[in-house]
N, C-alpha and C. Protein backbone atom coordinates (compact mmCIF):
# COMPACT_ATOMS: atom_id res chain seq x y z
N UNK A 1 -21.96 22.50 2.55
CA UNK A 1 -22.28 21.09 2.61
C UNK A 1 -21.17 20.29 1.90
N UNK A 2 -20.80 18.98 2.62
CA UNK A 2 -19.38 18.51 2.00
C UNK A 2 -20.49 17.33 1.31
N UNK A 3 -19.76 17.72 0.14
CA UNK A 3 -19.85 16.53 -0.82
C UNK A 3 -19.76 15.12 -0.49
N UNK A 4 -20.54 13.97 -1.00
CA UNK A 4 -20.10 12.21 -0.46
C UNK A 4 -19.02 12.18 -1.47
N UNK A 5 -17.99 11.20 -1.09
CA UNK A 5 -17.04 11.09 -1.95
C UNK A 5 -17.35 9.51 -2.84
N UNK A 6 -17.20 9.22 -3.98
CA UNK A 6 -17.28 8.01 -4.62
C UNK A 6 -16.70 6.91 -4.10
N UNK A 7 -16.79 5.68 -3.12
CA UNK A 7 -15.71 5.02 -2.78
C UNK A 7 -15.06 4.08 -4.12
N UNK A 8 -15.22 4.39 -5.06
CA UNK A 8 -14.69 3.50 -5.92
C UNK A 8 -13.40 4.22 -6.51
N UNK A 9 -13.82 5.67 -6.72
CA UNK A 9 -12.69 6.33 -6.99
C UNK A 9 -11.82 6.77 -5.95
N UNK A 10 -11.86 6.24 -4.91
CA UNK A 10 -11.47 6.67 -3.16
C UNK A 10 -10.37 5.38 -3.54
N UNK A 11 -10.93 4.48 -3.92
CA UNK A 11 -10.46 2.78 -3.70
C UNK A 11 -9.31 3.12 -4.61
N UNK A 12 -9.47 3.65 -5.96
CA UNK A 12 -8.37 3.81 -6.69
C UNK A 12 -7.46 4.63 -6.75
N UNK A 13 -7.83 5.70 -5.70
CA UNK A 13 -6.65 6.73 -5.90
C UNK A 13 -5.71 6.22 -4.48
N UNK A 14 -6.28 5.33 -3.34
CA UNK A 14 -5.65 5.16 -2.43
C UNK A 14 -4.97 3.99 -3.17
N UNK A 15 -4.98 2.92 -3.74
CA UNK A 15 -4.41 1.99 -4.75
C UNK A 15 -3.31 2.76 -5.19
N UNK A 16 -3.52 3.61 -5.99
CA UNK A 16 -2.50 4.40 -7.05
C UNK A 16 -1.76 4.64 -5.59
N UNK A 17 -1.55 5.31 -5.12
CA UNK A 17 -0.93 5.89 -3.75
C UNK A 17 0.21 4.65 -3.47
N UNK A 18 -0.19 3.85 -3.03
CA UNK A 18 0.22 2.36 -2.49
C UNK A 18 1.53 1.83 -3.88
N UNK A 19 0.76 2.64 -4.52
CA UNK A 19 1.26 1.49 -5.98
C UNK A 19 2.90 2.47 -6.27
N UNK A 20 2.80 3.73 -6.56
CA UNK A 20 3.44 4.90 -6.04
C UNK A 20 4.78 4.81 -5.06
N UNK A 21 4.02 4.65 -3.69
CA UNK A 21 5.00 4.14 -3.07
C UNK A 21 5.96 3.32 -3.06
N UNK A 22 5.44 2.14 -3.30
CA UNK A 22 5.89 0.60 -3.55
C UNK A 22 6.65 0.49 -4.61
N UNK A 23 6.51 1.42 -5.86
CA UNK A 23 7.49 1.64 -7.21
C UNK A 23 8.80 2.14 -6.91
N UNK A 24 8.73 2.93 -5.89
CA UNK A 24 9.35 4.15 -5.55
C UNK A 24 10.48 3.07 -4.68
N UNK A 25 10.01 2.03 -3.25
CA UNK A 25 10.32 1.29 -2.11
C UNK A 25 11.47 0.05 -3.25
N UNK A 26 11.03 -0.38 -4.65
CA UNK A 26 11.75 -1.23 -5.24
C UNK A 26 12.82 -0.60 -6.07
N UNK A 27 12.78 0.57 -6.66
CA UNK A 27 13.93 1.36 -7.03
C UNK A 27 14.79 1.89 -5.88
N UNK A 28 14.38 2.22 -4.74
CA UNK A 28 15.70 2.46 -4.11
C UNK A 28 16.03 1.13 -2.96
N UNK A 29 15.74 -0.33 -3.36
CA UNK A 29 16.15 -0.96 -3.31
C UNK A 29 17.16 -1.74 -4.22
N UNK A 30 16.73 -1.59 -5.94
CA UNK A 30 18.09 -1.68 -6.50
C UNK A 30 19.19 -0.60 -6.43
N UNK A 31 19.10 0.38 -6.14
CA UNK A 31 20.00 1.32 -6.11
C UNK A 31 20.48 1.17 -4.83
N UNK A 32 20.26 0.94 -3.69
CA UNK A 32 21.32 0.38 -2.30
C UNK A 32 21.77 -0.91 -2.48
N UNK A 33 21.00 -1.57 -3.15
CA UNK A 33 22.07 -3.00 -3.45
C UNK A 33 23.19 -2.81 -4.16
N UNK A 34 23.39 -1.63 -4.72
CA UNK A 34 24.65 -1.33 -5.41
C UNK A 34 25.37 0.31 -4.66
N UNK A 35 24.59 0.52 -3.97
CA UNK A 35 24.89 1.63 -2.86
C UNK A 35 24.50 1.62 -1.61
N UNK A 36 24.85 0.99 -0.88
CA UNK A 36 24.68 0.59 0.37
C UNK A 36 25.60 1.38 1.62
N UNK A 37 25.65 2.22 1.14
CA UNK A 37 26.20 3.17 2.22
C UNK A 37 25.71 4.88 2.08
N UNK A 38 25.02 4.61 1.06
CA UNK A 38 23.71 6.02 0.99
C UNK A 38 23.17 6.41 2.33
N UNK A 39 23.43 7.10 3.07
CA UNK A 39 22.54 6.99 3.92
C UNK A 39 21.34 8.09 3.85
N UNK A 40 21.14 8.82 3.22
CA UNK A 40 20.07 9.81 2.15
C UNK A 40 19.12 8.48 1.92
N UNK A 41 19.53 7.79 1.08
CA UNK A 41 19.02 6.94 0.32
C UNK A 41 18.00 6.06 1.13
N UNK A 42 19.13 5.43 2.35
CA UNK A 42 18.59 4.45 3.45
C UNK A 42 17.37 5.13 4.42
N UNK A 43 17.70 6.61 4.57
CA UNK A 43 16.24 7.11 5.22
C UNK A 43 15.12 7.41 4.47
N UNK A 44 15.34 7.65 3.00
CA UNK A 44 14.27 7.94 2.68
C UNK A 44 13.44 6.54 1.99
N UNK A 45 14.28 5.41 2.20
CA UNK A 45 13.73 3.78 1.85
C UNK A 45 12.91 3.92 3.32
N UNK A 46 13.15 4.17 4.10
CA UNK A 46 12.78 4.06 5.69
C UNK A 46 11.64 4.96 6.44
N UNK A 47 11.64 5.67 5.27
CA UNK A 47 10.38 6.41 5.36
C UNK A 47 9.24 6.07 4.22
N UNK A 48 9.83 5.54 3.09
CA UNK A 48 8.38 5.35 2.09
C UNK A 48 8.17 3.69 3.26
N UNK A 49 9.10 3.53 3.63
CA UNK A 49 8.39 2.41 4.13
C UNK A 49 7.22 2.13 4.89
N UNK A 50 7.54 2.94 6.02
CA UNK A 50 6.32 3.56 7.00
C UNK A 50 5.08 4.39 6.14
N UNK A 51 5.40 5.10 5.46
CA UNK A 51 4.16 5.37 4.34
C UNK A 51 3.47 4.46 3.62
N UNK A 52 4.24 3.23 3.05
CA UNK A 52 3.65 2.20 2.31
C UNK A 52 2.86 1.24 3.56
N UNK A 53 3.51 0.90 4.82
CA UNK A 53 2.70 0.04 5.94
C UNK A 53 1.22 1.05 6.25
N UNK A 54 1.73 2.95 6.52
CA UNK A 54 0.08 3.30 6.76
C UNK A 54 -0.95 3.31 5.60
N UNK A 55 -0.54 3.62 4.27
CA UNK A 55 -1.19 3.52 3.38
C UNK A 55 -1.97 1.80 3.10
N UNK A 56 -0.93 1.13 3.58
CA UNK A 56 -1.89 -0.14 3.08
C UNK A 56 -2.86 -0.37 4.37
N UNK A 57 -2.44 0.22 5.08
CA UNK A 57 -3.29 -0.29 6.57
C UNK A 57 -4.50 0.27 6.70
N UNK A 58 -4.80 1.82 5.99
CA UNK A 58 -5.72 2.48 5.83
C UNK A 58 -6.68 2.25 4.51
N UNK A 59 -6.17 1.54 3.59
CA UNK A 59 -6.74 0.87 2.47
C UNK A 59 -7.32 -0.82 3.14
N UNK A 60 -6.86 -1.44 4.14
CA UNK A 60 -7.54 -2.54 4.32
C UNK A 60 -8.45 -2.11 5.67
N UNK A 61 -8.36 -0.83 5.58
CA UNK A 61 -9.62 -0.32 7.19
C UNK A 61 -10.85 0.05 6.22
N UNK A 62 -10.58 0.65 5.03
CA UNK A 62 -11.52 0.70 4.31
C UNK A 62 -12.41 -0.22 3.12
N UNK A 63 -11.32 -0.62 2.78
CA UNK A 63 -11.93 -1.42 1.82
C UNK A 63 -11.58 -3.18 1.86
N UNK A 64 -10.49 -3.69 2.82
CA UNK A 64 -10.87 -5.00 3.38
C UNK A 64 -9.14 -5.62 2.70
N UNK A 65 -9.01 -7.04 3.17
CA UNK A 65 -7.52 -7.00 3.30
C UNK A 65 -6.99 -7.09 2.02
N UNK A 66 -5.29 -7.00 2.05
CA UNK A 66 -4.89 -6.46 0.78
C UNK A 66 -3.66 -7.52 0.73
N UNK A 67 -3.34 -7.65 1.96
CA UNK A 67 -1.77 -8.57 1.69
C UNK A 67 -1.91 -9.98 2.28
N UNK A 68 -2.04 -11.08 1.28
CA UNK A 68 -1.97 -12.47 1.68
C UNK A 68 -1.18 -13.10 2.49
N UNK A 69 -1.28 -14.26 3.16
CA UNK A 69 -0.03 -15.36 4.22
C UNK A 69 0.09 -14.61 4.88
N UNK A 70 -0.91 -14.04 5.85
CA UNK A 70 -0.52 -13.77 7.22
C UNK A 70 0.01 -11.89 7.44
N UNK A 71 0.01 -11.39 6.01
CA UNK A 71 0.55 -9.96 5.98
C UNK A 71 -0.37 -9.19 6.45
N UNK A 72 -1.80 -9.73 6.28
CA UNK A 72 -3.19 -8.83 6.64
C UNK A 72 -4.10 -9.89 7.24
N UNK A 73 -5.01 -9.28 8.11
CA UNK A 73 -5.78 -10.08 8.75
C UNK A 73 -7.67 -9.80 8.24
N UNK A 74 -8.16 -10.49 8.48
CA UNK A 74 -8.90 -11.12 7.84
C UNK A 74 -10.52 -10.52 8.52
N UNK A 75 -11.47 -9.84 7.97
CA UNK A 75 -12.71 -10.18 9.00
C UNK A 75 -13.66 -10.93 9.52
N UNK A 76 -14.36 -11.16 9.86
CA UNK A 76 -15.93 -12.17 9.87
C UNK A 76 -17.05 -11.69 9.25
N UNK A 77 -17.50 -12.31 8.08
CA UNK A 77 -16.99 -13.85 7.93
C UNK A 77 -15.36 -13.67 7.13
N UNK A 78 -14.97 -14.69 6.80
CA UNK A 78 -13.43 -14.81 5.83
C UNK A 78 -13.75 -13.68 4.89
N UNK A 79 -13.07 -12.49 4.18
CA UNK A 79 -13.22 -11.78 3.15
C UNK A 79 -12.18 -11.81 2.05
N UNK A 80 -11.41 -12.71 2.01
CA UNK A 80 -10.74 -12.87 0.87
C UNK A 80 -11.40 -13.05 -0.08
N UNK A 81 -12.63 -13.53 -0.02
CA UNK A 81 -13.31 -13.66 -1.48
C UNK A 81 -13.89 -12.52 -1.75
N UNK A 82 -13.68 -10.86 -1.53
CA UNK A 82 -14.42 -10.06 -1.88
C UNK A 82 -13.71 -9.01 -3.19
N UNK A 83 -14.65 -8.85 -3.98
CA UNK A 83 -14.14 -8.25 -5.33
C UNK A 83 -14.25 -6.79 -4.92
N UNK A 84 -13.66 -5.90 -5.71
CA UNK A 84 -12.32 -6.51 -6.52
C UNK A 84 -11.38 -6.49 -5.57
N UNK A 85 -10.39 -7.65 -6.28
CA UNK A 85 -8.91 -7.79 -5.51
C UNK A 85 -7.92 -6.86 -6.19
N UNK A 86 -7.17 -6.10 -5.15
CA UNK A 86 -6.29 -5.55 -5.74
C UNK A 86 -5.65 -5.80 -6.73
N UNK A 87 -5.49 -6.25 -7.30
CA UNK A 87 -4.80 -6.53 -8.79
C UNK A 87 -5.64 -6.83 -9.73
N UNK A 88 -7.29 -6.38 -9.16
CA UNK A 88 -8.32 -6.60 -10.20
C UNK A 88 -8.62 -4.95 -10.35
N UNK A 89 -7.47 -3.88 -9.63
CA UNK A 89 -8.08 -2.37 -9.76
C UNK A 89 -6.71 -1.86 -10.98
């Protein structure tokens, strides 16, 4: 019998994940701004990238949108007002 999983601790480890990525997506963006002919560097920016778009896409299928102005779309009714907001985890 499979266990239910907690969605709160679901919510935070897919967060951490995102957060992970995205740490990872801004360091080897200062490091090609001063190495810009990495190309090691440039695929593997090009791949957390695509990891950071499914990870957030699968975090707003579950738990509702994540990126403001048009980055994420929205359900019915409006859910921007639903807690917590990412930067409230």
């Amino acid at each position: 019998m499979k266990q239910a999983t907690d969605p709160a601790k679901e919510r935070y480890a897919l967060m951490e994940k995102i957060q992970m990525v995205d740490f990872a997506l801004v360091e080897l963006t200062l490091y090609l701004d001063t190495h810009p002919q990495d190309t090691q560097a440039i695929q593997q920016f090009n791949q957390l990238a695509v990891e950071s778009r499914d990870l957030k896409s699968a975090y707003e299928q579950r738990f509702g949108p994540l990126r403001q102005y048009g980055g994420s779309f929205s359900g019915y009714p409006w859910n921007w007002g639903d807690s917590p907001w990412p930067w409230q985890l």
